[in-house]
N, C-alpha and C. Protein backbone atom coordinates (compact mmCIF):
# COMPACT_ATOMS: atom_id res chain seq x y z
N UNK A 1 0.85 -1.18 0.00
CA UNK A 1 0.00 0.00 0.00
C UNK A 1 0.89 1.24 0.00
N UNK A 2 0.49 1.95 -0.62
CA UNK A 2 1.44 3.58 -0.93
C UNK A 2 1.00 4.27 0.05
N UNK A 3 2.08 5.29 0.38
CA UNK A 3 1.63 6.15 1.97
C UNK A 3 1.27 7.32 0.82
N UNK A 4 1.75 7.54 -0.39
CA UNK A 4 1.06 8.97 -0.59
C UNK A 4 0.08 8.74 -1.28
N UNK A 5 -0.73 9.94 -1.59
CA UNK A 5 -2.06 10.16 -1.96
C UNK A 5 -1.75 9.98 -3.66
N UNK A 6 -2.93 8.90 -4.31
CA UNK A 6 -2.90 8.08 -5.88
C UNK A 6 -3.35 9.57 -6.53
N UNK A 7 -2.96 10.69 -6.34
CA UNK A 7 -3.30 11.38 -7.17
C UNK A 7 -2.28 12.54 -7.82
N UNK A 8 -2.26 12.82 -9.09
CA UNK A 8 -1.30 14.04 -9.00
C UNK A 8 -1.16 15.10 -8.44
N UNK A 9 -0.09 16.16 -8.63
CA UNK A 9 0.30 16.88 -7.41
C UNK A 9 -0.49 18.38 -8.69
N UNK A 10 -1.64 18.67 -8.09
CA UNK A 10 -2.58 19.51 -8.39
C UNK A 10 -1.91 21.26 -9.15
N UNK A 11 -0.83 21.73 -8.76
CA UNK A 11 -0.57 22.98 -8.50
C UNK A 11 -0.44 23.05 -10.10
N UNK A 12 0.17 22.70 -10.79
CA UNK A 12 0.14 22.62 -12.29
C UNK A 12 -1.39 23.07 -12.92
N UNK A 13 -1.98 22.34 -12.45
CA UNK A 13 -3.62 22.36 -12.63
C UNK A 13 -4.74 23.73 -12.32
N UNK A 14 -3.96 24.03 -11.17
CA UNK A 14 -4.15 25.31 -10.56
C UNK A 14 -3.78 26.83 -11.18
N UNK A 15 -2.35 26.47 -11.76
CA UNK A 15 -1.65 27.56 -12.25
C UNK A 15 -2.01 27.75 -14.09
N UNK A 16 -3.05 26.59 -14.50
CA UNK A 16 -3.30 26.53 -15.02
C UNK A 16 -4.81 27.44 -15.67
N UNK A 17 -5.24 27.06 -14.46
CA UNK A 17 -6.74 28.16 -14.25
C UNK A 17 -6.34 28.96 -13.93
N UNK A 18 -5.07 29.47 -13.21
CA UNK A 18 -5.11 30.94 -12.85
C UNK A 18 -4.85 31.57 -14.45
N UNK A 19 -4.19 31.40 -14.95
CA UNK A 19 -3.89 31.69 -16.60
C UNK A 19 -5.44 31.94 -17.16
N UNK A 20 -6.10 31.20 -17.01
CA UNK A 20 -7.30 31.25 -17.71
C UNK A 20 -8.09 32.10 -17.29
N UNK A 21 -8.39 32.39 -15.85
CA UNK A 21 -8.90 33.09 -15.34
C UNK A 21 -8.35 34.75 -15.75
N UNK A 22 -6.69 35.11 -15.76
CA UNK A 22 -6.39 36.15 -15.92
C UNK A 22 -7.08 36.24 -17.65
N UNK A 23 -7.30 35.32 -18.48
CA UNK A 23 -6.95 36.23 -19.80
C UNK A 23 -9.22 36.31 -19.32
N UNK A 24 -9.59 35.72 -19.08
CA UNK A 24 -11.41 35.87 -19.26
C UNK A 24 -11.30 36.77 -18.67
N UNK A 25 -10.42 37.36 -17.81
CA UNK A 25 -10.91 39.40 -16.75
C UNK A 25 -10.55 39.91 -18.23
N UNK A 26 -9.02 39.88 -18.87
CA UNK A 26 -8.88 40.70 -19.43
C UNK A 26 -9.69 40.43 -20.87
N UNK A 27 -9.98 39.71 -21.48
CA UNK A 27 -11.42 39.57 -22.20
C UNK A 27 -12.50 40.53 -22.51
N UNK A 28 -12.59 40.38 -20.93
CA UNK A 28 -14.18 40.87 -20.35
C UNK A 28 -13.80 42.41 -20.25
N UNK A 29 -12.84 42.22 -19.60
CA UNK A 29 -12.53 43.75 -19.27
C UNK A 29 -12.52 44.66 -20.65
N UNK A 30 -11.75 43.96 -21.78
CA UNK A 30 -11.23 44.59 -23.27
C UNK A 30 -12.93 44.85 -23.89
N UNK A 31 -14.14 43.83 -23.28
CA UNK A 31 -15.46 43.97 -24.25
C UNK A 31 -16.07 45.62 -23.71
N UNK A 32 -15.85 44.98 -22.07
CA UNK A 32 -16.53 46.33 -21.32
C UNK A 32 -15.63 48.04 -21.86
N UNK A 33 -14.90 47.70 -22.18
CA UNK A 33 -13.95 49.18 -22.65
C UNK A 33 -14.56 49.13 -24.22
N UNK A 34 -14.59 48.28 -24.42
CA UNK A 34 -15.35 48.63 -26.16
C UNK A 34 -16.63 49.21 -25.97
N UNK A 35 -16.80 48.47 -25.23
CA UNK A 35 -18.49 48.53 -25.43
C UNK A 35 -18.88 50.35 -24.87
N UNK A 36 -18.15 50.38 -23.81
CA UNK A 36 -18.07 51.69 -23.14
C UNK A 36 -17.24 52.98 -23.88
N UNK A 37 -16.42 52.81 -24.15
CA UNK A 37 -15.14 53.80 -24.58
C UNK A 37 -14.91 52.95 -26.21
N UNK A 38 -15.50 53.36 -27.49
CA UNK A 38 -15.47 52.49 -28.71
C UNK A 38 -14.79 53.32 -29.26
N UNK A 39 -14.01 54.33 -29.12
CA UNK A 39 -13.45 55.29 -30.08
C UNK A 39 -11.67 54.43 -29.14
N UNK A 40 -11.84 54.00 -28.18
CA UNK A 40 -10.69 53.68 -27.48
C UNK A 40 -9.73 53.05 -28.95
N UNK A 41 -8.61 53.11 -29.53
CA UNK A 41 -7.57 52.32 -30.08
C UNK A 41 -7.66 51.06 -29.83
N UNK A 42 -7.48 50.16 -30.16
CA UNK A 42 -7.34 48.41 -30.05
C UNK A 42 -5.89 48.20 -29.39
N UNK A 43 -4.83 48.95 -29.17
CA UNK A 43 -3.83 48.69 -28.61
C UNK A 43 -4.02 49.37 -27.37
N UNK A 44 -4.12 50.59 -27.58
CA UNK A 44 -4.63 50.96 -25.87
C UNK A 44 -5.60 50.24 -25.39
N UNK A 45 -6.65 49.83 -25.75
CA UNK A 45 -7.83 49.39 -24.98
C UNK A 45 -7.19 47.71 -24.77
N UNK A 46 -6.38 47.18 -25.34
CA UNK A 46 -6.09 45.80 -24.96
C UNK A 46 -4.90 46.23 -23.99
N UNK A 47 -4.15 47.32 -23.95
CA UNK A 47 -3.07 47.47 -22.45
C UNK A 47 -4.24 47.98 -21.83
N UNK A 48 -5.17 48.83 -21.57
CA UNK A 48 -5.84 48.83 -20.48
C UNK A 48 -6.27 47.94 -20.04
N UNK A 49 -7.13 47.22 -20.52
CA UNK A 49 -7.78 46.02 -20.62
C UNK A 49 -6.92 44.78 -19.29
N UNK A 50 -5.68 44.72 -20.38
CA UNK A 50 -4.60 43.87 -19.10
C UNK A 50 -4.06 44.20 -17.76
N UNK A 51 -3.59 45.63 -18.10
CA UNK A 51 -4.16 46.14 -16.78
C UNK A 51 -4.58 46.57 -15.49
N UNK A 52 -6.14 46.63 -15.99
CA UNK A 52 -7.24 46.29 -15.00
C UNK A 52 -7.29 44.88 -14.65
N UNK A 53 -7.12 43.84 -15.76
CA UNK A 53 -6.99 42.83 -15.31
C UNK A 53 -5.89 41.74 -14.55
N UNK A 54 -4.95 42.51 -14.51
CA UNK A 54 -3.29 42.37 -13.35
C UNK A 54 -3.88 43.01 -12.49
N UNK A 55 -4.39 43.86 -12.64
CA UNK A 55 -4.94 45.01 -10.52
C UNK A 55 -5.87 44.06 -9.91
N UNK A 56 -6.91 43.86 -11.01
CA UNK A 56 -8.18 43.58 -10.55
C UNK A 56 -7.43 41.76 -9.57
N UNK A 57 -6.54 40.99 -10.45
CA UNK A 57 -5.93 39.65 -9.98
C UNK A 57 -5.40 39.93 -9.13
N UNK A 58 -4.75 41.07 -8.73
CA UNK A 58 -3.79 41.34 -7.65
C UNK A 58 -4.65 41.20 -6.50
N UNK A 59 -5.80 41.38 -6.12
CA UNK A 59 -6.85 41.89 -5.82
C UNK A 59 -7.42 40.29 -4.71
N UNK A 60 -7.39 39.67 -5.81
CA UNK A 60 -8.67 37.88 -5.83
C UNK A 60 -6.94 37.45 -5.46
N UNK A 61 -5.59 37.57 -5.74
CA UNK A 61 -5.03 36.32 -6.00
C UNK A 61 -4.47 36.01 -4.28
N UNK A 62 -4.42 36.43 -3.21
CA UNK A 62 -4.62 35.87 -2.00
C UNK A 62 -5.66 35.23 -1.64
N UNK A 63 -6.63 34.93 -2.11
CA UNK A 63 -7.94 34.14 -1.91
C UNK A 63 -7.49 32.98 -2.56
N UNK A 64 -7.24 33.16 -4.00
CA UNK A 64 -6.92 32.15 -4.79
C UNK A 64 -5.44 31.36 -4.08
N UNK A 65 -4.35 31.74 -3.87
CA UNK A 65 -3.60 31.08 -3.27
C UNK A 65 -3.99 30.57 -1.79
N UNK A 66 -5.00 31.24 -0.63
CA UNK A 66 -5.39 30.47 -0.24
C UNK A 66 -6.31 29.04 -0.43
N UNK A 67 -6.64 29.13 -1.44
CA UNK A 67 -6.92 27.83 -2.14
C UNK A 67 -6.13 26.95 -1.86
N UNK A 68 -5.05 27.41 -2.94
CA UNK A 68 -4.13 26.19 -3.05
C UNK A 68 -3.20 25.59 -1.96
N UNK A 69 -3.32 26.76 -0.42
CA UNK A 69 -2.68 26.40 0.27
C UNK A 69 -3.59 25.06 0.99
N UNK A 70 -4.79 25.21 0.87
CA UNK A 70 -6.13 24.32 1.94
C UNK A 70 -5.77 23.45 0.52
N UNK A 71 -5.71 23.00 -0.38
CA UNK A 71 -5.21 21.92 -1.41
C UNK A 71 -4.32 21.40 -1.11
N UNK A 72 -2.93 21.81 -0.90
CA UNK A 72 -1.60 21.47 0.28
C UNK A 72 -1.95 20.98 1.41
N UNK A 73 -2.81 21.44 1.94
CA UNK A 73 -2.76 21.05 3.55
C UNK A 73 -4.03 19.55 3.17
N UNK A 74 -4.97 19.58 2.14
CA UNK A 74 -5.46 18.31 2.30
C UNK A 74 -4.42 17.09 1.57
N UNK A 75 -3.51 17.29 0.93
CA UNK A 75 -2.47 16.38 0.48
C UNK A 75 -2.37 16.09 1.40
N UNK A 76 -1.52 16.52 2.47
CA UNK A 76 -0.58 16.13 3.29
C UNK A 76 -1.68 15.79 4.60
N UNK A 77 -2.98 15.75 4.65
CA UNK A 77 -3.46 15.25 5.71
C UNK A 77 -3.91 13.60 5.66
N UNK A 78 -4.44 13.60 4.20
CA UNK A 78 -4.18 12.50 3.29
C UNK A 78 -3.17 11.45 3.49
N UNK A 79 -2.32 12.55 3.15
CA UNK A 79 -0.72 11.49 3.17
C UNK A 79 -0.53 10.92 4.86
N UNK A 80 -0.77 12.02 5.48
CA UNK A 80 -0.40 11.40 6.99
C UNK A 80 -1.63 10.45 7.65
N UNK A 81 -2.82 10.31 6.96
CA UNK A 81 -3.72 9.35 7.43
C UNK A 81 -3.33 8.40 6.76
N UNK A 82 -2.84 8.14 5.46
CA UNK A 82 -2.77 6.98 5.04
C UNK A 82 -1.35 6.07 5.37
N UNK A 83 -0.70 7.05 5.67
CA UNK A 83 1.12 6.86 6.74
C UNK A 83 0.51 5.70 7.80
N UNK A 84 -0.34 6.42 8.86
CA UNK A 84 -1.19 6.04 9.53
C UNK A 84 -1.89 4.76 9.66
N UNK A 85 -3.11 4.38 8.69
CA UNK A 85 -3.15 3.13 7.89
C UNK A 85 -2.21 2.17 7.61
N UNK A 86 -1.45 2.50 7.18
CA UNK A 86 -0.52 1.66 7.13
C UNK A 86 0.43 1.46 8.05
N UNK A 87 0.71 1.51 9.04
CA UNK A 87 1.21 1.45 10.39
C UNK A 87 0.11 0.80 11.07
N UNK A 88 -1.22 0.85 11.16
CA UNK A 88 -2.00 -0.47 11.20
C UNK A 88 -2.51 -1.48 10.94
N UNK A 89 -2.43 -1.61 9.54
CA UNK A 89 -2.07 -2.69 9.00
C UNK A 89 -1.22 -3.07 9.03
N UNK A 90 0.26 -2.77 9.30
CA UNK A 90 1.54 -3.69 9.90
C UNK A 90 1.36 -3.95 11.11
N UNK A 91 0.77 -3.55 11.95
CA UNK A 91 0.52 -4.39 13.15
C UNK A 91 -0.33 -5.29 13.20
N UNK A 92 -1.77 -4.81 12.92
CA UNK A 92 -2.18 -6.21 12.34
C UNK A 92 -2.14 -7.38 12.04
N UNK A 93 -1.13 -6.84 11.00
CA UNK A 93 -0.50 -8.14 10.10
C UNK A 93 0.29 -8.62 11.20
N UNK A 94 1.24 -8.52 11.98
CA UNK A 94 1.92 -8.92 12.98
C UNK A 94 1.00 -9.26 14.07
N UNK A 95 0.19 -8.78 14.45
CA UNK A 95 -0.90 -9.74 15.41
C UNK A 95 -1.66 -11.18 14.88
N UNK A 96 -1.51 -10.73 13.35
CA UNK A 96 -2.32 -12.10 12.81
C UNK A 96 -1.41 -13.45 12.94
N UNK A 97 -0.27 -13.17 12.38
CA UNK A 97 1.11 -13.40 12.48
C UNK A 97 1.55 -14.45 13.74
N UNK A 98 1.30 -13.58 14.82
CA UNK A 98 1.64 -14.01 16.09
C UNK A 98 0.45 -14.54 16.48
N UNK A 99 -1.04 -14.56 15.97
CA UNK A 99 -2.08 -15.58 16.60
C UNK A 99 -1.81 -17.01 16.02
N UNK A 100 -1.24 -17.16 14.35
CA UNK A 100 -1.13 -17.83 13.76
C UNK A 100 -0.24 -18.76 14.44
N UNK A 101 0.97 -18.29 15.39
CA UNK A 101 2.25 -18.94 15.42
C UNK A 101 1.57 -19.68 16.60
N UNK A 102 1.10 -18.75 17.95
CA UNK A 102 -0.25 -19.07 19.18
C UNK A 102 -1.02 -20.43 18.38
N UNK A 103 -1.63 -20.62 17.46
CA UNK A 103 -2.69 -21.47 16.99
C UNK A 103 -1.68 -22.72 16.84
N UNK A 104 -0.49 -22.11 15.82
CA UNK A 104 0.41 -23.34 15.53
C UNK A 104 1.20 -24.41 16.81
N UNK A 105 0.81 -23.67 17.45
CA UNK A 105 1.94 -24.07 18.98
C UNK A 105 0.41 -25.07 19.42
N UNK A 106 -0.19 -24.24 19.63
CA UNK A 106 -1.72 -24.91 20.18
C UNK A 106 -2.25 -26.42 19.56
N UNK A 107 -1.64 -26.72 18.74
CA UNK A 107 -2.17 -27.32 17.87
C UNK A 107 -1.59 -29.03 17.95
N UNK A 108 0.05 -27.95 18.08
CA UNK A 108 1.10 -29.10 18.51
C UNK A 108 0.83 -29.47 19.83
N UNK A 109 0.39 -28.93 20.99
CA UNK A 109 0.48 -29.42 22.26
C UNK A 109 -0.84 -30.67 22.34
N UNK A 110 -1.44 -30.00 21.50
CA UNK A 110 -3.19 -31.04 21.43
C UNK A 110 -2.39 -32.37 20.81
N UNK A 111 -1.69 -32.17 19.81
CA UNK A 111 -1.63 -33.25 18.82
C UNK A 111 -0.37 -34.43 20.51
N UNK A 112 0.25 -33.35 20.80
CA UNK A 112 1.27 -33.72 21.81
C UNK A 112 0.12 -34.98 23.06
N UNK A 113 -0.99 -34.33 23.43
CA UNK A 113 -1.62 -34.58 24.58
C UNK A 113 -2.59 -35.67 23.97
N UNK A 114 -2.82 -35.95 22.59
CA UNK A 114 -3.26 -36.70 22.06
C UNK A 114 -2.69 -38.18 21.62
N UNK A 115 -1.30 -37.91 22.05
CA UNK A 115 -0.26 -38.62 21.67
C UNK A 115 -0.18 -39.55 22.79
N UNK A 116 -0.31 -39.21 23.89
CA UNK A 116 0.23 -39.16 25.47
C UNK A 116 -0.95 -40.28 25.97
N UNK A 117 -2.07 -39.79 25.68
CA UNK A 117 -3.24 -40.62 25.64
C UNK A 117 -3.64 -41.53 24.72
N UNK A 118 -3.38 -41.61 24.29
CA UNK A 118 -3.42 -42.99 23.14
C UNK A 118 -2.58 -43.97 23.49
């Protein structure tokens, strides 16, 4: 049994949506400046556009990294329950172990006392 968690290590995944997330502000942000300010240039209105949408991220991205930190901290709670698990199942296994050897001994003294009497 594996002590760490069968899954990949998420942050890739994460930094992945954050990307996505920055270009849909600046998107949104570039429609709302059209839509609002239409005489705006297409080069200015796409540096404004970005931006507002770097301020506006600056803004959300401590929320968002608290995310990923409560994502970290369930890895590793994961990992240490299943550490865990498995440290009881080796004992276990060693109690089964040692009832087995108890049964085997038991078994011989019967066969012993069976011997004795006959």
């Amino acid at each position: 049994m594996s002590t760490t968690l069968d899954h990949g290590y998420t942050c890739p995944d994460i930094d992945g949506a954050i990307t996505e997330i920055k270009a849909e502000m600046a998107s949104t942000l570039d429609d709302v400046i059209s839509d609002y300010a239409p005489q705006t240039r297409d080069e200015d209105r796409e540096d404004a556009a970005n931006g507002f949408a770097d301020d506006l991220y600056g803004e959300i991205e401590s929320h968002i990294e608290a995310v990923r930190k409560t994502n970290e901290d369930l890895r590793s709670a994961a990992e240490r329950q299943l550490e865990e698990m498995q440290d009881r199942i080796d004992e276990l296994e060693s109690e089964v172990n040692d009832l087995e050897c108890d049964k085997d001994r038991l078994e011989d003294e019967i066969h012993e006392l069976e011997s004795e009497s006959a």
